[in-house]
N, C-alpha and C. Protein backbone atom coordinates (compact mmCIF):
# COMPACT_ATOMS: atom_id res chain seq x y z
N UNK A 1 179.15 14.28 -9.17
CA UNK A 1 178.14 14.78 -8.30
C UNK A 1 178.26 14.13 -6.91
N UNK A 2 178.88 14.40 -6.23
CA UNK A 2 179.72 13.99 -4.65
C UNK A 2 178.39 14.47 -3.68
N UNK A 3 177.56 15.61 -3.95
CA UNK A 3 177.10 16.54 -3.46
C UNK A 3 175.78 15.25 -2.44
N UNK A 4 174.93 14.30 -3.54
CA UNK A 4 174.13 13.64 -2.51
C UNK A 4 174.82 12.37 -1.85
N UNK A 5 175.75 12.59 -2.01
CA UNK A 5 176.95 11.35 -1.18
C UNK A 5 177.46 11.68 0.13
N UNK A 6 177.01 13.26 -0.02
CA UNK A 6 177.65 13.88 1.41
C UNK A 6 176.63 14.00 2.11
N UNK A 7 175.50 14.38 1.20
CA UNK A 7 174.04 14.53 2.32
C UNK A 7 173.48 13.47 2.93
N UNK A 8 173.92 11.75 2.02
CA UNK A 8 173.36 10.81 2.72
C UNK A 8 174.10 10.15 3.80
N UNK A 9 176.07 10.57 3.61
CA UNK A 9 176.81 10.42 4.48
C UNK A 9 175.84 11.13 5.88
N UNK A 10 175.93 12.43 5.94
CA UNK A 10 175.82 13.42 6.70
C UNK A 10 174.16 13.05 7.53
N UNK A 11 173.49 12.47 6.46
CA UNK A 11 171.94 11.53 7.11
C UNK A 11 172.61 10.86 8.41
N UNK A 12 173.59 9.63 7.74
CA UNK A 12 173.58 8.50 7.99
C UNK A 12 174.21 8.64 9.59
N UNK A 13 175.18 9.36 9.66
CA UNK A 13 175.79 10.14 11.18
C UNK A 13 175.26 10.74 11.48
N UNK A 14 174.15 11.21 11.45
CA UNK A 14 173.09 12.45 12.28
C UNK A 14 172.11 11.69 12.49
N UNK A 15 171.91 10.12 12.30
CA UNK A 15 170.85 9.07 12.70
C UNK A 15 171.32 8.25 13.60
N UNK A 16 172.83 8.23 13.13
CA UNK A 16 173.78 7.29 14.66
C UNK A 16 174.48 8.17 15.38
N UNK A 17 174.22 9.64 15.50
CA UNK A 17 174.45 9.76 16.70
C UNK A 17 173.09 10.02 17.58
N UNK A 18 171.65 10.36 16.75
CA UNK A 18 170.54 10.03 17.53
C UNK A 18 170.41 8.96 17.90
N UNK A 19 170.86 8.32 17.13
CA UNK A 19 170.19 6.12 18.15
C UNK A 19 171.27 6.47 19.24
N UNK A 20 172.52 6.81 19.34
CA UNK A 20 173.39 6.57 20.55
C UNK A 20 172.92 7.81 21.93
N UNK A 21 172.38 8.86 21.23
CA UNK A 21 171.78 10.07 22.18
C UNK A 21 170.44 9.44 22.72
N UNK A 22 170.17 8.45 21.83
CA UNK A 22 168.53 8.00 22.53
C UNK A 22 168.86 6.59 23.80
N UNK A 23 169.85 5.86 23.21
CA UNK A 23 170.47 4.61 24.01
C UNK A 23 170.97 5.60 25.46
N UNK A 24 171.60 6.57 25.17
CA UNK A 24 172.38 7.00 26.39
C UNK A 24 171.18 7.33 27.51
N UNK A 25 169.93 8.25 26.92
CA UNK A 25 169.13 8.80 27.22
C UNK A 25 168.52 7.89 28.33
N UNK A 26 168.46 6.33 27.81
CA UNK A 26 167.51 4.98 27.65
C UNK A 26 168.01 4.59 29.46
N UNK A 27 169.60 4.58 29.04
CA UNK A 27 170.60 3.89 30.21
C UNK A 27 170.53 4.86 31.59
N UNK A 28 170.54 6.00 31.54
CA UNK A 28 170.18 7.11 31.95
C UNK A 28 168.59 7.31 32.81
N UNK A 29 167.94 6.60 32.41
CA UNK A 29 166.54 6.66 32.38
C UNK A 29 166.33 5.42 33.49
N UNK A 30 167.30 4.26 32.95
CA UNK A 30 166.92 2.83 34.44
C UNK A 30 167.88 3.32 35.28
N UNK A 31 169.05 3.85 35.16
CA UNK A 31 169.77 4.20 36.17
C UNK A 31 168.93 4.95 37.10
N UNK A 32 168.07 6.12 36.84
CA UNK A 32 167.66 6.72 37.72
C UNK A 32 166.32 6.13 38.59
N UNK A 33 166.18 5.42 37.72
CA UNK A 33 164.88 4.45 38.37
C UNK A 33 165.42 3.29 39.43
N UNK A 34 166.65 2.69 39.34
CA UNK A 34 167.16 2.23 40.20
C UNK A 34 167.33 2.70 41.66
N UNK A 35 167.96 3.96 41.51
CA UNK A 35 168.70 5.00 42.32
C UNK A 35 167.18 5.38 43.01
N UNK A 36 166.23 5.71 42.43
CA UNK A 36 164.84 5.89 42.87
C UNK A 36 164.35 4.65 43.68
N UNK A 37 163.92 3.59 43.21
CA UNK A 37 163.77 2.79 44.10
C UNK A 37 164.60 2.25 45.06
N UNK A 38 166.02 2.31 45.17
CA UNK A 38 166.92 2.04 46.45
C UNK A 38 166.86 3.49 47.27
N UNK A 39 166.16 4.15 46.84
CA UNK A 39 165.74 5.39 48.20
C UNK A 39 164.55 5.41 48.43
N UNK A 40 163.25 4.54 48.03
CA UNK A 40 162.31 4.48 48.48
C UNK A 40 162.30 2.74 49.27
N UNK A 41 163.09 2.11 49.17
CA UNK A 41 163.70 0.95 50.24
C UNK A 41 164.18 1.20 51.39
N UNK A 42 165.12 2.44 51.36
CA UNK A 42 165.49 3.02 52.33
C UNK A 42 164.72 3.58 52.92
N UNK A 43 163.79 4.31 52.52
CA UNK A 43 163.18 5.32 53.37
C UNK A 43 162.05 4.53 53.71
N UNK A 44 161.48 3.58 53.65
CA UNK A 44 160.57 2.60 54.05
C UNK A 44 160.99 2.02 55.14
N UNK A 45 162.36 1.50 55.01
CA UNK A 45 163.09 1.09 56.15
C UNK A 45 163.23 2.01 57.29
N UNK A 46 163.40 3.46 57.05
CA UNK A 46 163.89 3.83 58.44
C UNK A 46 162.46 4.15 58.52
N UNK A 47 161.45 4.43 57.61
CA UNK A 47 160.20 4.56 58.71
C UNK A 47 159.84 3.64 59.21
N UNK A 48 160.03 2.31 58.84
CA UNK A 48 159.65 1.06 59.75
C UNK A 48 160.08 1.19 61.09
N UNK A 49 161.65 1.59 60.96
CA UNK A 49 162.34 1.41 62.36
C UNK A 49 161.95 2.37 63.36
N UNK A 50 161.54 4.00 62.40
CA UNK A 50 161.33 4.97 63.23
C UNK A 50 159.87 4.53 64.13
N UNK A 51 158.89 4.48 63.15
CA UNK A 51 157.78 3.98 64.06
C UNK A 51 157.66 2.78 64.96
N UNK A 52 158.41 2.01 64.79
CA UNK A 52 158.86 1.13 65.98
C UNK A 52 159.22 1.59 67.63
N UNK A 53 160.63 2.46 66.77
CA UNK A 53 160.78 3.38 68.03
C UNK A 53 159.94 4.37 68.81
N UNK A 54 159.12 4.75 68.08
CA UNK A 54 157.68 5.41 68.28
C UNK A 54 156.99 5.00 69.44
N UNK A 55 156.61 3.88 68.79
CA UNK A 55 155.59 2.69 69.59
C UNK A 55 156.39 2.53 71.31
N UNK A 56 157.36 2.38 71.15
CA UNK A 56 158.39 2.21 72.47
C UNK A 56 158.69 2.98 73.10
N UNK A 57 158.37 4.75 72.84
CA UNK A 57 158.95 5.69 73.47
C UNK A 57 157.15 5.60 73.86
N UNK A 58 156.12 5.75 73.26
CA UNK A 58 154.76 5.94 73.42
C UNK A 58 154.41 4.66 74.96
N UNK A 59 154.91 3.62 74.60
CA UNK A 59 154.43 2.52 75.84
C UNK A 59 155.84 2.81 76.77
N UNK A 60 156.71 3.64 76.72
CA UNK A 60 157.27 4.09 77.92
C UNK A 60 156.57 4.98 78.53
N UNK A 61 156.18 5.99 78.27
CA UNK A 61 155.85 7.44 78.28
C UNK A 61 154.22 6.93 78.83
N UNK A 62 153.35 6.19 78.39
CA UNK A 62 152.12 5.27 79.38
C UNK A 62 152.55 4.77 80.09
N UNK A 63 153.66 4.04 80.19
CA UNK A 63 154.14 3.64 81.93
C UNK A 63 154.37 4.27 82.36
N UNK A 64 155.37 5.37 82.45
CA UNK A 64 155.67 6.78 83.57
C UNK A 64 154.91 7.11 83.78
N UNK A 65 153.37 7.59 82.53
CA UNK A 65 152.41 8.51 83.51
C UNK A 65 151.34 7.38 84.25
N UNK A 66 151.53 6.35 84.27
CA UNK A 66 151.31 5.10 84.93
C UNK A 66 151.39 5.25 86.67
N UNK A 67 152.68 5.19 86.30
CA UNK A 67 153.29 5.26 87.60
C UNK A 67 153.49 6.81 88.30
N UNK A 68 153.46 7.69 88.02
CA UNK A 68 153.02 8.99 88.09
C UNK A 68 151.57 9.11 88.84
N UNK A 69 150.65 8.77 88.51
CA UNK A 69 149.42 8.81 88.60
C UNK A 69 149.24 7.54 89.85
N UNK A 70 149.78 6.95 89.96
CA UNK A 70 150.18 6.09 91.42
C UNK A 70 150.75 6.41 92.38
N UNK A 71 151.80 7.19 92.33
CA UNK A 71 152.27 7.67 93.21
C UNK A 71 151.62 9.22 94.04
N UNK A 72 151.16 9.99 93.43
CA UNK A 72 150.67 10.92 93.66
C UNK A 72 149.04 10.63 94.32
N UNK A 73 148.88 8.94 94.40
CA UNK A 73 147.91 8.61 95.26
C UNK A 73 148.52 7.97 96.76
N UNK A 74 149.54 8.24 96.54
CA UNK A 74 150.32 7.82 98.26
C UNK A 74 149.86 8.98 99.04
């Protein structure tokens, strides 16, 4: 009677290749969470820098009409 030797074989590889489909799943799962947070580092970063540059085009752009508004009193 071979017959439940094959079904518990046939268990026993249809349980290790779910633990290895669930491990892959697992590895798969921090990888993308990695990859996720090194693009929300990044993108923190260039909005830091962008609004920096912001701030600097904004206190240029109040000095010209600064000086704009001075001159047009000559």
């Amino acid at each position: 009677m071979p017959l439940p030797f094959i079904l518990v074989g046939t268990a026993v590889a249809l349980a290790g290749v779910g633990t290895k489909k669930g491990y892959d799943g697992y590895q798969d799962k921090a990888e993308a969470k990695n990859i996720v947070e090194g693009a929300k580092k990044q993108y923190e970063n260039a909005a830091s820098d962008l609004e920096a540059e912001d701030k600097g085009v904004q206190d240029k752009l109040e000095e010209l009409g600064a000086r704009s508004i001075t001159v047009r009193h000559w």
